[in-house]
C-alpha atoms as a PDB file:
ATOM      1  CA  UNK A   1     -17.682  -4.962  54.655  1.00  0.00           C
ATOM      2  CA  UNK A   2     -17.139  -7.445  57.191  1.00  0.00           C
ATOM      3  CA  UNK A   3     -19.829 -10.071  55.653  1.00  0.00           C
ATOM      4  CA  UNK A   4     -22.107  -7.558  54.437  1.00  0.00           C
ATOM      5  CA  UNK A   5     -22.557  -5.983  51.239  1.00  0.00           C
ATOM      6  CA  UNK A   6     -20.918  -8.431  49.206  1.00  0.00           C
ATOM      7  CA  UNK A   7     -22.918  -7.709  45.660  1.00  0.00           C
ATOM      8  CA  UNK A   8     -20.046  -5.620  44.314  1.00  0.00           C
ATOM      9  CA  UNK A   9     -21.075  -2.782  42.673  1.00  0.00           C
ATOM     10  CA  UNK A  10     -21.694  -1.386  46.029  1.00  0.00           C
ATOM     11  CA  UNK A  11     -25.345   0.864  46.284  1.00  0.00           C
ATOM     12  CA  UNK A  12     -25.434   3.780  48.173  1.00  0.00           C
ATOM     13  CA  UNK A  13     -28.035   3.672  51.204  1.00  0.00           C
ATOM     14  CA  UNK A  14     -31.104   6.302  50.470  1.00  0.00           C
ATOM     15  CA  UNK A  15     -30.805   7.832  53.553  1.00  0.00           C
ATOM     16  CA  UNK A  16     -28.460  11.127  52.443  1.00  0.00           C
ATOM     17  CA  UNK A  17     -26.238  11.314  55.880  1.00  0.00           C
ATOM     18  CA  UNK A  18     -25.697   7.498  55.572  1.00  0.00           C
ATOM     19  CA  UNK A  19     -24.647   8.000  51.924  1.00  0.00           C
ATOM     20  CA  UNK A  20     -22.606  10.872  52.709  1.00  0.00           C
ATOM     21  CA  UNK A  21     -20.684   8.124  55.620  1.00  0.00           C
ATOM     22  CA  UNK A  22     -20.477   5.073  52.932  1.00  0.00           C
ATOM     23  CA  UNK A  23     -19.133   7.462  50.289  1.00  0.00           C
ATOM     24  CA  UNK A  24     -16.172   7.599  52.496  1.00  0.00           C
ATOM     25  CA  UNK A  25     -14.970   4.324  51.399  1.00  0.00           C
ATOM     26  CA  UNK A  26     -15.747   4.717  47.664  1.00  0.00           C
ATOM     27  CA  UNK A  27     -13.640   5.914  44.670  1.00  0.00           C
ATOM     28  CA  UNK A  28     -15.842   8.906  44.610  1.00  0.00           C
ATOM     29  CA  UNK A  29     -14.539  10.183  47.687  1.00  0.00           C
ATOM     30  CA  UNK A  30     -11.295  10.879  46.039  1.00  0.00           C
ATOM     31  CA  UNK A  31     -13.014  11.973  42.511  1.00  0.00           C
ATOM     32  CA  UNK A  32     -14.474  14.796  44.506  1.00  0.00           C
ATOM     33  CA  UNK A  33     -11.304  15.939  46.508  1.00  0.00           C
ATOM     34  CA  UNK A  34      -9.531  16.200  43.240  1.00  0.00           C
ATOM     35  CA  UNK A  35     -12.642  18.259  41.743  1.00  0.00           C
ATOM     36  CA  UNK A  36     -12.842  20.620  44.774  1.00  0.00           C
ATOM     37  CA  UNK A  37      -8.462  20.803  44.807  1.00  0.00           C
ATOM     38  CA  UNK A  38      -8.685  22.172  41.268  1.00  0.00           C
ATOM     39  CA  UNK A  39     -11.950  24.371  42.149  1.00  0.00           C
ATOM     40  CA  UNK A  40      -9.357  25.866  45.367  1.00  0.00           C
ATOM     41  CA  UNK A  41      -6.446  26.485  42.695  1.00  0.00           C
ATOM     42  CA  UNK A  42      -8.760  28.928  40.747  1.00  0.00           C
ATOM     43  CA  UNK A  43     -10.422  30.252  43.385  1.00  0.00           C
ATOM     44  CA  UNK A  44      -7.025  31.222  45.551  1.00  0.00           C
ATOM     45  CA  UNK A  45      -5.376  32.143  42.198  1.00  0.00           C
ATOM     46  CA  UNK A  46      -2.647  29.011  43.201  1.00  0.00           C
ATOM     47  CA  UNK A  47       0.147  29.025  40.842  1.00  0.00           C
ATOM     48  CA  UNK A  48      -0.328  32.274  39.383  1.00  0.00           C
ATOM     49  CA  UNK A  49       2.050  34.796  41.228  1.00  0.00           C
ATOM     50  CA  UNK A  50       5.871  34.585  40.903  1.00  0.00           C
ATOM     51  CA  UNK A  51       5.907  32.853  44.739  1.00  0.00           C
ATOM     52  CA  UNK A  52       5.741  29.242  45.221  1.00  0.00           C
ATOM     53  CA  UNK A  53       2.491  28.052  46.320  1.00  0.00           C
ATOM     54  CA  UNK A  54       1.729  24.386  47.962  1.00  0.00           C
ATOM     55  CA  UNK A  55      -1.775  22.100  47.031  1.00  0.00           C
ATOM     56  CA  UNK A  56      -1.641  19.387  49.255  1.00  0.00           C
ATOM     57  CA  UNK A  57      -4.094  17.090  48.767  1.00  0.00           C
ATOM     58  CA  UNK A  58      -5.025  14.080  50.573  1.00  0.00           C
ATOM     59  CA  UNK A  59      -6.769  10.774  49.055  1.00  0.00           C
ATOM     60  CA  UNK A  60      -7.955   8.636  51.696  1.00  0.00           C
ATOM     61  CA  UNK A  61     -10.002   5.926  50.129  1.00  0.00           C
ATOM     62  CA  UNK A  62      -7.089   3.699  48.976  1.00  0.00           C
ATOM     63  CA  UNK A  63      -6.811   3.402  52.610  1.00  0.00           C
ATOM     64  CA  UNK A  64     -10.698   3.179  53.650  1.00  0.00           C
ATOM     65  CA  UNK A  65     -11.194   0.807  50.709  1.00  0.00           C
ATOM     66  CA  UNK A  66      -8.059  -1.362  51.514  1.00  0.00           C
ATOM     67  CA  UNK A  67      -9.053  -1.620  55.566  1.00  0.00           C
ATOM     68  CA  UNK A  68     -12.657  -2.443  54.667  1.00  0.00           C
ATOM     69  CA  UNK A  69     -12.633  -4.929  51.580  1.00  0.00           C
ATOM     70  CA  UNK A  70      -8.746  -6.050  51.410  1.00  0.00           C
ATOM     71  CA  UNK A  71      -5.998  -4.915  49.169  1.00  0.00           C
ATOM     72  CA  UNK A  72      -6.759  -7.814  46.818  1.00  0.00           C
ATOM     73  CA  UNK A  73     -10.548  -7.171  46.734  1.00  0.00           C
ATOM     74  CA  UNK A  74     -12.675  -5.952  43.920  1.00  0.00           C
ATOM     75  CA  UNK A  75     -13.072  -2.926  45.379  1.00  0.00           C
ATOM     76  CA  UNK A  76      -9.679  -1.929  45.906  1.00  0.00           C
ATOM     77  CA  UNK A  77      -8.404  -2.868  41.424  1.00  0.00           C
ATOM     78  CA  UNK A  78     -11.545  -1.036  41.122  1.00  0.00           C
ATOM     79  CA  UNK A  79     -10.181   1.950  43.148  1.00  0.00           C
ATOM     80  CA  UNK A  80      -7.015   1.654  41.751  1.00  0.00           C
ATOM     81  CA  UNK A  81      -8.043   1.996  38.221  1.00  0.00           C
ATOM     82  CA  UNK A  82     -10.372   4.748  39.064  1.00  0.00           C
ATOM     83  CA  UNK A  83      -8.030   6.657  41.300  1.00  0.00           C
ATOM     84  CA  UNK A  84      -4.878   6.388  37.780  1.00  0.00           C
ATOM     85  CA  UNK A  85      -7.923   7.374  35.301  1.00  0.00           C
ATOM     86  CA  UNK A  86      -8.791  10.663  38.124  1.00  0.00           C
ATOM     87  CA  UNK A  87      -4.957  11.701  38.801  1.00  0.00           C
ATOM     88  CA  UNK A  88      -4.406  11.218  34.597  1.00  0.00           C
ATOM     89  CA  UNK A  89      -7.481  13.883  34.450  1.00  0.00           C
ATOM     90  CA  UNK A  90      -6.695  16.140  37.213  1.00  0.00           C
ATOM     91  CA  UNK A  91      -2.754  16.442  35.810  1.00  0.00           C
ATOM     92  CA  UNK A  92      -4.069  16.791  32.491  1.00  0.00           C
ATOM     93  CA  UNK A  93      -6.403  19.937  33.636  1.00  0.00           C
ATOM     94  CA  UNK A  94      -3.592  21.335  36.338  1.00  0.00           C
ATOM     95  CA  UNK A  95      -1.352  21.431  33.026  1.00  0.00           C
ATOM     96  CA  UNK A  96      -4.119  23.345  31.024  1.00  0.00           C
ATOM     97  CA  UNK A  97      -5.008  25.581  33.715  1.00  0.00           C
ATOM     98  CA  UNK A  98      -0.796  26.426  35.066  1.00  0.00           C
ATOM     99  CA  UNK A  99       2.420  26.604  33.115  1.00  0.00           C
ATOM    100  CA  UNK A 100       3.895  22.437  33.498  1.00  0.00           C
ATOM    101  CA  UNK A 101       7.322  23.793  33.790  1.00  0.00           C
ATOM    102  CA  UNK A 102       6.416  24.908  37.116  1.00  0.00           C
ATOM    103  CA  UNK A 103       4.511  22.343  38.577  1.00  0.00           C
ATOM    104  CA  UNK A 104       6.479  19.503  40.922  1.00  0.00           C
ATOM    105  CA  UNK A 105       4.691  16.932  42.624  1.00  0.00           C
ATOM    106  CA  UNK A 106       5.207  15.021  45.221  1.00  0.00           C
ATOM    107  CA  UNK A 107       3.624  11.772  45.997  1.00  0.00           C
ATOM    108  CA  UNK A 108       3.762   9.955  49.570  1.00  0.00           C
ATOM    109  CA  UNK A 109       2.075   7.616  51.349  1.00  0.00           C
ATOM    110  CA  UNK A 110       1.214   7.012  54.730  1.00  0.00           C
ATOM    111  CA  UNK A 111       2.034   2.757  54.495  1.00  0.00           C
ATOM    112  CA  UNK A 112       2.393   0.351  52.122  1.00  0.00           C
ATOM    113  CA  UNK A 113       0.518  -3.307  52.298  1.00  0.00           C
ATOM    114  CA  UNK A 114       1.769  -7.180  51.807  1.00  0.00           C
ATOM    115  CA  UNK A 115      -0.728 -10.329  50.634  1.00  0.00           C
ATOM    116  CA  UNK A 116      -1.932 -11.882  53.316  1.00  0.00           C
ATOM    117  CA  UNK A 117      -0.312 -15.202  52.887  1.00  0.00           C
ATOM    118  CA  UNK A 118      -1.706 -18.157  55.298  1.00  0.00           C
ATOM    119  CA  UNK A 119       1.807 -19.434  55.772  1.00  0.00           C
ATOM    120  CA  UNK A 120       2.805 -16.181  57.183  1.00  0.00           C
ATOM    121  CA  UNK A 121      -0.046 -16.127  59.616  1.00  0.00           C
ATOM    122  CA  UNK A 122      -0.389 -19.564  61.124  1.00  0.00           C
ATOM    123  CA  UNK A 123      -2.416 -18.615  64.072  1.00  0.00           C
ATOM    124  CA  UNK A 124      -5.951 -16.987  62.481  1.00  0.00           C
ATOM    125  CA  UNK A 125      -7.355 -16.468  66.564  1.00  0.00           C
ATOM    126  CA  UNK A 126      -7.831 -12.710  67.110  1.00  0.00           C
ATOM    127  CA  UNK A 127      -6.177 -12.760  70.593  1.00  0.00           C
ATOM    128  CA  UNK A 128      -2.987 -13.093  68.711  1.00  0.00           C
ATOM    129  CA  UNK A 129      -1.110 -10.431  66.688  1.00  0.00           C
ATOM    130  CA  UNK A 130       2.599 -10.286  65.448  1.00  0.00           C
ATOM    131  CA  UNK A 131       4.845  -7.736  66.252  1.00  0.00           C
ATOM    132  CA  UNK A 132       6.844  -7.197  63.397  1.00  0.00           C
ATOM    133  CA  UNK A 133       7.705  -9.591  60.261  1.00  0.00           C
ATOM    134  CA  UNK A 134      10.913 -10.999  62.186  1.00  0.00           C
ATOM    135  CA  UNK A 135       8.041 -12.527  65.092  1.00  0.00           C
ATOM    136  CA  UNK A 136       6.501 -14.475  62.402  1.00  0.00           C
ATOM    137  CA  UNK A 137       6.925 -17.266  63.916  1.00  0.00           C
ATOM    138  CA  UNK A 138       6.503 -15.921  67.263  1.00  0.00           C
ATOM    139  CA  UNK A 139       3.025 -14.771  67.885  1.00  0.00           C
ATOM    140  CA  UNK A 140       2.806 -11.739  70.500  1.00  0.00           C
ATOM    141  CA  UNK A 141      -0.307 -12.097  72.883  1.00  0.00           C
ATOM    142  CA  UNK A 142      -2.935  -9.241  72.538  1.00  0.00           C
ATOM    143  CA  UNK A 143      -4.283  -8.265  75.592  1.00  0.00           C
END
């Protein structure tokens, strides 16, 4: 990120806490949320009574991974593809663990993200910033 680290795949530092900080911006990060989410649903018995019972789950490294290498980076079709093949596996076991026909999900995002196009940003200096899409052409001043 930001000049460094370019060999893609990405190692790990040795150092376990600074692993444990890098990981945060790795596919992994969301391979484990979904492993611990289904680990929860057992354990609390989720999806077993006659109530209705909520998962939420939140995967962050889409986001991490699109702030630190750029939504058109390596990183983030390798995130992608990793993140389809874990949600494929973790419907796939939700469905062998809990009846389907009582399962809804609902997916939502926090924001979405456009190419960078040049011609959309004219002015690369970091003191400027645009306020919206309809400023384009209109840089606002950062203080």
């Amino acid at each position: 990120m930001n000049g460094r680290n370019f060999l893609f795949p990405h190692r790990l530092p040795d150092d376990s806490a600074a692993a444990a900080a890098a990981s945060l911006a790795t596919p992994f990060m969301d391979e484990i949320e979904l492993d611990l989410a289904l680990e929860g649903l057992n354990a609390l018995s989720l999806g077993k009574a006659r109530q209705t019972d909520v998962l939420s789950i939140s995967l962050s490294a889409t986001d991490a991974i699109g702030h630190g290498y750029g939504q058109d980076s390596r990183e983030m079709h390798d995130n992608v593809l990793r993140l389809d093949r874990n949600l494929g596996a973790f419907i796939d076991s939700l469905f062998k663990l809990r009846d389907s026909t009582r399962i809804a999900f609902a997916l939502t995002a926090d924001h979405g993200v456009a190419r960078r196009s040049r011609s959309l940003y004219p002015c690369q200096s970091s003191r400027h910033r645009f306020e919206s899409t309809s400023q384009i052409l209109r840089p606002a001043s950062v203080p």
